[in-house]
PDB file of N, CA and C in Angstrom:
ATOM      1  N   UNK A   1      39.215 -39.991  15.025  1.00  0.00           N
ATOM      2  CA  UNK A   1      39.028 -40.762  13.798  1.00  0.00           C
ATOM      3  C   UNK A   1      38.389 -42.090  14.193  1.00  0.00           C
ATOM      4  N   UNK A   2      37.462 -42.383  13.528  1.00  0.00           N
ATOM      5  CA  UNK A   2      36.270 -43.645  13.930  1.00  0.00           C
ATOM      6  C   UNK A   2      36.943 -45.144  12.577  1.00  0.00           C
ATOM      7  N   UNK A   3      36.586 -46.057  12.943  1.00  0.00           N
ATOM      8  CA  UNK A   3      36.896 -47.062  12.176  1.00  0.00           C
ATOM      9  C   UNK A   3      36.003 -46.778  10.649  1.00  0.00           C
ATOM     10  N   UNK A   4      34.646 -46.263  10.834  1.00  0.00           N
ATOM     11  CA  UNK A   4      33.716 -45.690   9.652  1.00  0.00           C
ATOM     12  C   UNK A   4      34.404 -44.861   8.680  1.00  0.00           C
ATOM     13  N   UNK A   5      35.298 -43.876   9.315  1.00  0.00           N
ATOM     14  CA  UNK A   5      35.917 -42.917   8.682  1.00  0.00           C
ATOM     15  C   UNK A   5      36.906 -43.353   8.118  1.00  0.00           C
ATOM     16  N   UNK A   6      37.769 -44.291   8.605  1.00  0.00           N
ATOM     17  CA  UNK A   6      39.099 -44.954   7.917  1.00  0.00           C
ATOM     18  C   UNK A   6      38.588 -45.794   7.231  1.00  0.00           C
ATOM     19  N   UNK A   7      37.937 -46.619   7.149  1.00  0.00           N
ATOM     20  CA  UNK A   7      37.459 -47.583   6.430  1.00  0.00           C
ATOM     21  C   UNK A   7      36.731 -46.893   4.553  1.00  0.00           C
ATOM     22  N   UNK A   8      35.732 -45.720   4.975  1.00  0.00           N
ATOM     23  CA  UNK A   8      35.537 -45.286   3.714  1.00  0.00           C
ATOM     24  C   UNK A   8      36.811 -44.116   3.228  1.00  0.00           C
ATOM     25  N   UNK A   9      37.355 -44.125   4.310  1.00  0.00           N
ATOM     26  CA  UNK A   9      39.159 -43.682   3.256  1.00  0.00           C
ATOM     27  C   UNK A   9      39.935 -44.796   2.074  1.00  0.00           C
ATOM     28  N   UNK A  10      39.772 -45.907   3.056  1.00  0.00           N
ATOM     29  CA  UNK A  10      40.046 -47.152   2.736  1.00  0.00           C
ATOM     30  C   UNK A  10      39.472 -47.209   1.237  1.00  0.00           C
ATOM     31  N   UNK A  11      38.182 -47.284   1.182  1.00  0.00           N
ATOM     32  CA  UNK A  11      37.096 -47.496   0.152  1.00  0.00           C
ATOM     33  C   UNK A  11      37.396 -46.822  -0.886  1.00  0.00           C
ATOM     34  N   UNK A  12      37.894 -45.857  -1.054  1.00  0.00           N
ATOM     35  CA  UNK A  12      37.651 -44.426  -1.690  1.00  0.00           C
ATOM     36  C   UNK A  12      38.760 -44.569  -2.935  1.00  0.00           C
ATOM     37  N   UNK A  13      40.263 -44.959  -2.093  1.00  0.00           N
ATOM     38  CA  UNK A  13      41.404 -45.726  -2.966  1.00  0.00           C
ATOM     39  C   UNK A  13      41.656 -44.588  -3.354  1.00  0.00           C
ATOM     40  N   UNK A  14      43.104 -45.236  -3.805  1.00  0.00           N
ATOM     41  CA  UNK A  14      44.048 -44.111  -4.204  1.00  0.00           C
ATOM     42  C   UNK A  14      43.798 -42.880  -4.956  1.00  0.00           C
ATOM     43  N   UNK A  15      42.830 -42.440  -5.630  1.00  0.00           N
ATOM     44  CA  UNK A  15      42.564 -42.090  -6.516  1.00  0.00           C
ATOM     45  C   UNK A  15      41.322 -40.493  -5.713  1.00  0.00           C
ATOM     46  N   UNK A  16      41.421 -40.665  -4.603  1.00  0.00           N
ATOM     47  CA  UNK A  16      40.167 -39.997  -3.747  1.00  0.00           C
ATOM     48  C   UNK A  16      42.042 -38.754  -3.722  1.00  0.00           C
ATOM     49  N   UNK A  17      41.240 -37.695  -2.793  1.00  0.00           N
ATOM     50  CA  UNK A  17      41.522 -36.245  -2.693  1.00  0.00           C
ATOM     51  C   UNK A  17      41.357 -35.998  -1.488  1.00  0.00           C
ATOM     52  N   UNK A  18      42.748 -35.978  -0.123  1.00  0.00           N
ATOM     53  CA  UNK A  18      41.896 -36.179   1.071  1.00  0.00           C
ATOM     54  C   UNK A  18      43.238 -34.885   1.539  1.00  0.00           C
ATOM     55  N   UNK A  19      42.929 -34.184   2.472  1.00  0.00           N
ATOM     56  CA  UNK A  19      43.879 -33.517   3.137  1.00  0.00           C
ATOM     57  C   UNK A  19      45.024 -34.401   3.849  1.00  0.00           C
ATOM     58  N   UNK A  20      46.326 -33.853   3.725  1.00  0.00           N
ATOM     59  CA  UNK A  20      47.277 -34.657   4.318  1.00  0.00           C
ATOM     60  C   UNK A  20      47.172 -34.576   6.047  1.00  0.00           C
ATOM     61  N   UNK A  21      46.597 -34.133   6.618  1.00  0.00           N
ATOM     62  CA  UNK A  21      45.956 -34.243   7.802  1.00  0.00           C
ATOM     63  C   UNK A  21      45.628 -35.325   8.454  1.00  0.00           C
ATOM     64  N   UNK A  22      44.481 -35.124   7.194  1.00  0.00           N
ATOM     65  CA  UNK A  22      43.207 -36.387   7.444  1.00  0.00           C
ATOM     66  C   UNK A  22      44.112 -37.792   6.981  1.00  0.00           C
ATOM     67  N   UNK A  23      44.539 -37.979   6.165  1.00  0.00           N
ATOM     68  CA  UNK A  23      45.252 -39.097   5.837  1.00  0.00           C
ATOM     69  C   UNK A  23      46.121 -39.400   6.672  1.00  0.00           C
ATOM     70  N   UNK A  24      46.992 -38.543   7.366  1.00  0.00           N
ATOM     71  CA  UNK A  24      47.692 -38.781   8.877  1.00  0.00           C
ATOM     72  C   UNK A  24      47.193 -39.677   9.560  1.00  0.00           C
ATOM     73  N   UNK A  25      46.198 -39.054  10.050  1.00  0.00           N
ATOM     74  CA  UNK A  25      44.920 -39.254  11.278  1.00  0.00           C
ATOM     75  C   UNK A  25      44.955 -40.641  10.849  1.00  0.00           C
ATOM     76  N   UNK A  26      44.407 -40.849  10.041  1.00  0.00           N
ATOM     77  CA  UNK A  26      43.742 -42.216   9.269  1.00  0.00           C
ATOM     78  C   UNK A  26      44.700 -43.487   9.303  1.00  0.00           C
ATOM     79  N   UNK A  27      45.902 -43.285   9.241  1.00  0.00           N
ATOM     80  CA  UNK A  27      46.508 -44.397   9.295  1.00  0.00           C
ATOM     81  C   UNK A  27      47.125 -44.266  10.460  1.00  0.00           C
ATOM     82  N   UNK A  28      47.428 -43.558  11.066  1.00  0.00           N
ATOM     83  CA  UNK A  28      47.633 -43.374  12.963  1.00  0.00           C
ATOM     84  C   UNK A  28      46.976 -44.233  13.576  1.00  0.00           C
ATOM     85  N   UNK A  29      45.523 -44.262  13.398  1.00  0.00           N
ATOM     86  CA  UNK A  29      44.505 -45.078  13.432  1.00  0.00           C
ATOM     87  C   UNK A  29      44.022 -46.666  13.041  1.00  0.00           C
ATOM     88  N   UNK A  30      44.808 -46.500  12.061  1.00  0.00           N
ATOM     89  CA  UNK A  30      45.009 -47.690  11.400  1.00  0.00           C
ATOM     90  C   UNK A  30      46.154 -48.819  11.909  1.00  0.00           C
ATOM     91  N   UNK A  31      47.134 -48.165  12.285  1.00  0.00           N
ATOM     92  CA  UNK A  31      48.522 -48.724  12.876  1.00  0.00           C
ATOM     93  C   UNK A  31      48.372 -49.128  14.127  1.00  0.00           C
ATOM     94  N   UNK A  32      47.085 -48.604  15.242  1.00  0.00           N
ATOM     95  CA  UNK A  32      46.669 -49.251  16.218  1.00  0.00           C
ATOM     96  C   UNK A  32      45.089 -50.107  15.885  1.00  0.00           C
ATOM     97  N   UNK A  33      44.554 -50.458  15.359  1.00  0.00           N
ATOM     98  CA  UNK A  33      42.963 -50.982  14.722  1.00  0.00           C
ATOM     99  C   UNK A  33      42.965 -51.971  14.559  1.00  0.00           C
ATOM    100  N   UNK A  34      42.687 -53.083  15.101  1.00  0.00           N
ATOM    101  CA  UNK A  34      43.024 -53.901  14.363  1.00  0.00           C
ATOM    102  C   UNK A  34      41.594 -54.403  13.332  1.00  0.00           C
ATOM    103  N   UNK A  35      40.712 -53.776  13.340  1.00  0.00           N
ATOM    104  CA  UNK A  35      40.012 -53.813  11.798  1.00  0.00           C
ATOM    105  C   UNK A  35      40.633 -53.405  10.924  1.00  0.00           C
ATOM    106  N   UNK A  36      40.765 -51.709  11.276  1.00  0.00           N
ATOM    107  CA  UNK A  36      41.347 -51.033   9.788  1.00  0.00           C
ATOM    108  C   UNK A  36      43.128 -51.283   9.260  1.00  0.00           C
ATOM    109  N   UNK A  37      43.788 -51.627  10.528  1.00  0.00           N
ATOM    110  CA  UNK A  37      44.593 -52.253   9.922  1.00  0.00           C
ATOM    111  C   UNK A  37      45.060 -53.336   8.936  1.00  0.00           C
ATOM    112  N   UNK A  38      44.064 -54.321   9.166  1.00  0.00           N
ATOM    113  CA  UNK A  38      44.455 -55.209   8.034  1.00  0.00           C
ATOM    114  C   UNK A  38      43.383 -54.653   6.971  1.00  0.00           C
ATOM    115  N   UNK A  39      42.554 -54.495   6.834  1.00  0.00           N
ATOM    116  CA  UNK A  39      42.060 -53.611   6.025  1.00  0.00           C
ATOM    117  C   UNK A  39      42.865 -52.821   4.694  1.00  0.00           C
ATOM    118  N   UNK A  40      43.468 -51.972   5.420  1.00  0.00           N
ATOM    119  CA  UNK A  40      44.432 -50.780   4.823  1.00  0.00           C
ATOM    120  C   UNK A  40      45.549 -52.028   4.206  1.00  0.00           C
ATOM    121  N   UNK A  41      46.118 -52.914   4.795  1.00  0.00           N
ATOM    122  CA  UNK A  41      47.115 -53.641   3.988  1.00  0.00           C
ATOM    123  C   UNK A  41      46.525 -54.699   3.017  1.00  0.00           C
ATOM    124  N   UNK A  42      45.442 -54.713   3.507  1.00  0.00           N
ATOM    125  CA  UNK A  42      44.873 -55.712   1.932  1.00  0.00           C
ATOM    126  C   UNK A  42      44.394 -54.535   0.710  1.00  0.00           C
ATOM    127  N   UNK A  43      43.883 -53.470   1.146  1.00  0.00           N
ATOM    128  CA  UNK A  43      43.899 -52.515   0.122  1.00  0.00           C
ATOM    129  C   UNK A  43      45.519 -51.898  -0.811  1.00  0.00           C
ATOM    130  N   UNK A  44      46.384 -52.186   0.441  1.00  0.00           N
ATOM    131  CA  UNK A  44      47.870 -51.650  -0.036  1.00  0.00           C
ATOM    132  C   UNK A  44      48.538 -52.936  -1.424  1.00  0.00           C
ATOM    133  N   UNK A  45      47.634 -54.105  -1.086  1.00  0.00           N
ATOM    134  CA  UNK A  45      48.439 -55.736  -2.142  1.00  0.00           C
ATOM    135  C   UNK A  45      47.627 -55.373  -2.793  1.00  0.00           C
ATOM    136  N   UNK A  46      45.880 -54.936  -3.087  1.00  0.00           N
ATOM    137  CA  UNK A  46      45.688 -54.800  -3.995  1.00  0.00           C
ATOM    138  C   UNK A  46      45.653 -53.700  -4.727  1.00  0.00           C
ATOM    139  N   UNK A  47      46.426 -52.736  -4.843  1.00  0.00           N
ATOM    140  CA  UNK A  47      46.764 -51.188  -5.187  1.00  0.00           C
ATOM    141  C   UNK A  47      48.024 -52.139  -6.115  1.00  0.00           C
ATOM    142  N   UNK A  48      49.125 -52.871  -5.185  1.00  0.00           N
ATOM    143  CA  UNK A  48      50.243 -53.664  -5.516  1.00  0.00           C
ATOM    144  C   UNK A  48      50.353 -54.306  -7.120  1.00  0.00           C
ATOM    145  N   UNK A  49      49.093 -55.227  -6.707  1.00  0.00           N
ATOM    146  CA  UNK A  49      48.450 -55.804  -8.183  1.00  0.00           C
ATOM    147  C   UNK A  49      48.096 -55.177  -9.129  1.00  0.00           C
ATOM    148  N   UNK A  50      47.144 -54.431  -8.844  1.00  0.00           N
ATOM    149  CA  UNK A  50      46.964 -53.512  -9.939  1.00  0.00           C
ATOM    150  C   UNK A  50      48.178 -52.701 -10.504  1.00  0.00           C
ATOM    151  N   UNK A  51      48.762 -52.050 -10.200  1.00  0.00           N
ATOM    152  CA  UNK A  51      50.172 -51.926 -10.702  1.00  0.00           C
ATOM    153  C   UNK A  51      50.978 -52.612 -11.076  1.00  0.00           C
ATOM    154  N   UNK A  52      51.320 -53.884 -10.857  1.00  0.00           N
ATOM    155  CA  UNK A  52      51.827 -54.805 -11.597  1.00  0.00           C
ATOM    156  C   UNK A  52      51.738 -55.358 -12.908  1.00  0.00           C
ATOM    157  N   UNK A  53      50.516 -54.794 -13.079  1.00  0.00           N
ATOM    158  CA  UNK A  53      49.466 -55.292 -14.562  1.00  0.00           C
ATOM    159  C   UNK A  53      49.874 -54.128 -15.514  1.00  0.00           C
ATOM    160  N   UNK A  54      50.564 -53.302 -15.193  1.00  0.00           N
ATOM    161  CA  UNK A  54      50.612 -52.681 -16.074  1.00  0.00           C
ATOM    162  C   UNK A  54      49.608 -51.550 -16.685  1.00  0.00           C
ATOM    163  N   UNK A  55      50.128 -50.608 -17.924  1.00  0.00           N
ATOM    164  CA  UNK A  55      48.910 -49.948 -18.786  1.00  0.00           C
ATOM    165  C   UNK A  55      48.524 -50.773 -19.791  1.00  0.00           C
ATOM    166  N   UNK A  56      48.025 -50.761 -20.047  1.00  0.00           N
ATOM    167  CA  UNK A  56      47.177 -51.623 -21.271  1.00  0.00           C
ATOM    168  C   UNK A  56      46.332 -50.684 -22.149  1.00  0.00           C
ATOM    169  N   UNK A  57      47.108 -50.394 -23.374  1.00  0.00           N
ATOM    170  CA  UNK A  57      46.106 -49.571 -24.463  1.00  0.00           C
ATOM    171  C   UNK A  57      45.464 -50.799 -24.651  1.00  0.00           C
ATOM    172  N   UNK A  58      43.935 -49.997 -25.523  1.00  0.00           N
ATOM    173  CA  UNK A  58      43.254 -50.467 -26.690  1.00  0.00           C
ATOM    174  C   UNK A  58      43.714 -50.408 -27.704  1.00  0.00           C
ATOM    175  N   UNK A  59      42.926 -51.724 -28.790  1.00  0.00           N
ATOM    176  CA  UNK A  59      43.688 -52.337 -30.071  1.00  0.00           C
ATOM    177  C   UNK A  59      43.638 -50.189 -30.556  1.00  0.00           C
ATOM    178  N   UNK A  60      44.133 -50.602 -31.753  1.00  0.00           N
ATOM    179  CA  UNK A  60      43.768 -48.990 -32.251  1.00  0.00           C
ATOM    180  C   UNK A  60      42.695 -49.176 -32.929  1.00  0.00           C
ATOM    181  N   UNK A  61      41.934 -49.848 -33.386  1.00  0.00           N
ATOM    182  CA  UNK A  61      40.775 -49.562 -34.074  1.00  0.00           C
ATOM    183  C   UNK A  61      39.602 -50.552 -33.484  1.00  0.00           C
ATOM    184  N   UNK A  62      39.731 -50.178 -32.329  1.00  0.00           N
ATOM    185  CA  UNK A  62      38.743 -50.513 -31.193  1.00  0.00           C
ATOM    186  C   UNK A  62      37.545 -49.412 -31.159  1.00  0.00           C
ATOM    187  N   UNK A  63      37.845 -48.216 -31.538  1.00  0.00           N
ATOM    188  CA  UNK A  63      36.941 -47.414 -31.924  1.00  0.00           C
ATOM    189  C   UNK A  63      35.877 -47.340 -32.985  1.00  0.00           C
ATOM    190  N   UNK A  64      36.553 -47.388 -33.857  1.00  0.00           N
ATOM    191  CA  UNK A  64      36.314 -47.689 -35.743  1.00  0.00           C
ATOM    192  C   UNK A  64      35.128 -49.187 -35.574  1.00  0.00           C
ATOM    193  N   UNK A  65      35.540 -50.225 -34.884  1.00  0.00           N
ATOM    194  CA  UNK A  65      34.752 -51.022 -34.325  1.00  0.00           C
ATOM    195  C   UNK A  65      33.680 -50.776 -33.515  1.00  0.00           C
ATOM    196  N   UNK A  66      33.435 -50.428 -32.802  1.00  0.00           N
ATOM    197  CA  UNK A  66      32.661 -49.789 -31.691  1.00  0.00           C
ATOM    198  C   UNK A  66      31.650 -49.212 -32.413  1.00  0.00           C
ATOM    199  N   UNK A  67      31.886 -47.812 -33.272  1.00  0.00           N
ATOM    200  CA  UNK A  67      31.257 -47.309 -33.766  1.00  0.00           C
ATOM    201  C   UNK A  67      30.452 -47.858 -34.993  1.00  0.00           C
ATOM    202  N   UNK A  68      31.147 -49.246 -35.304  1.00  0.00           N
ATOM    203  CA  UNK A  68      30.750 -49.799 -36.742  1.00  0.00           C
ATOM    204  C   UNK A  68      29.255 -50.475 -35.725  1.00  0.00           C
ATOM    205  N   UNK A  69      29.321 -51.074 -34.853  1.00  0.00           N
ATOM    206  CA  UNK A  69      27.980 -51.882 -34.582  1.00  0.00           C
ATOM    207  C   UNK A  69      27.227 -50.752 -34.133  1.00  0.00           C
TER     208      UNK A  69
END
């Protein structure tokens, strides 16, 4: 596993589809790196934040609007 490879794991965020393998590998890698390590934990505070914020609907007639202009 190359710093390139963890890094666009990194990139990809929670939301990517990776074999539990590869995600092993990746932070194995990460836990000795010291690029992708801090890396991976500034991606982990801001995963943090974003969850903190909550869901947030739209007004309900945010649509009805939308469509009016």
């Amino acid at each position: 596993m190359t710093c390139a490879h963890v890094l666009d794991l990194i990139d990809a965020g929670p939301f990517a589809v990776h074999p539990a393998g590869h995600l092993a590998a990746a932070r194995a890698h990460a836990l000795e790196c010291a690029t992708c390590g801090p890396a991976l934990a500034m991606m982990r505070q801001v995963e943090g934040g974003l969850r903190a914020l909550g869901d947030h609907l739209p007004a309900p007639d945010l649509r009805t609007a939308l469509l009016a202009r």
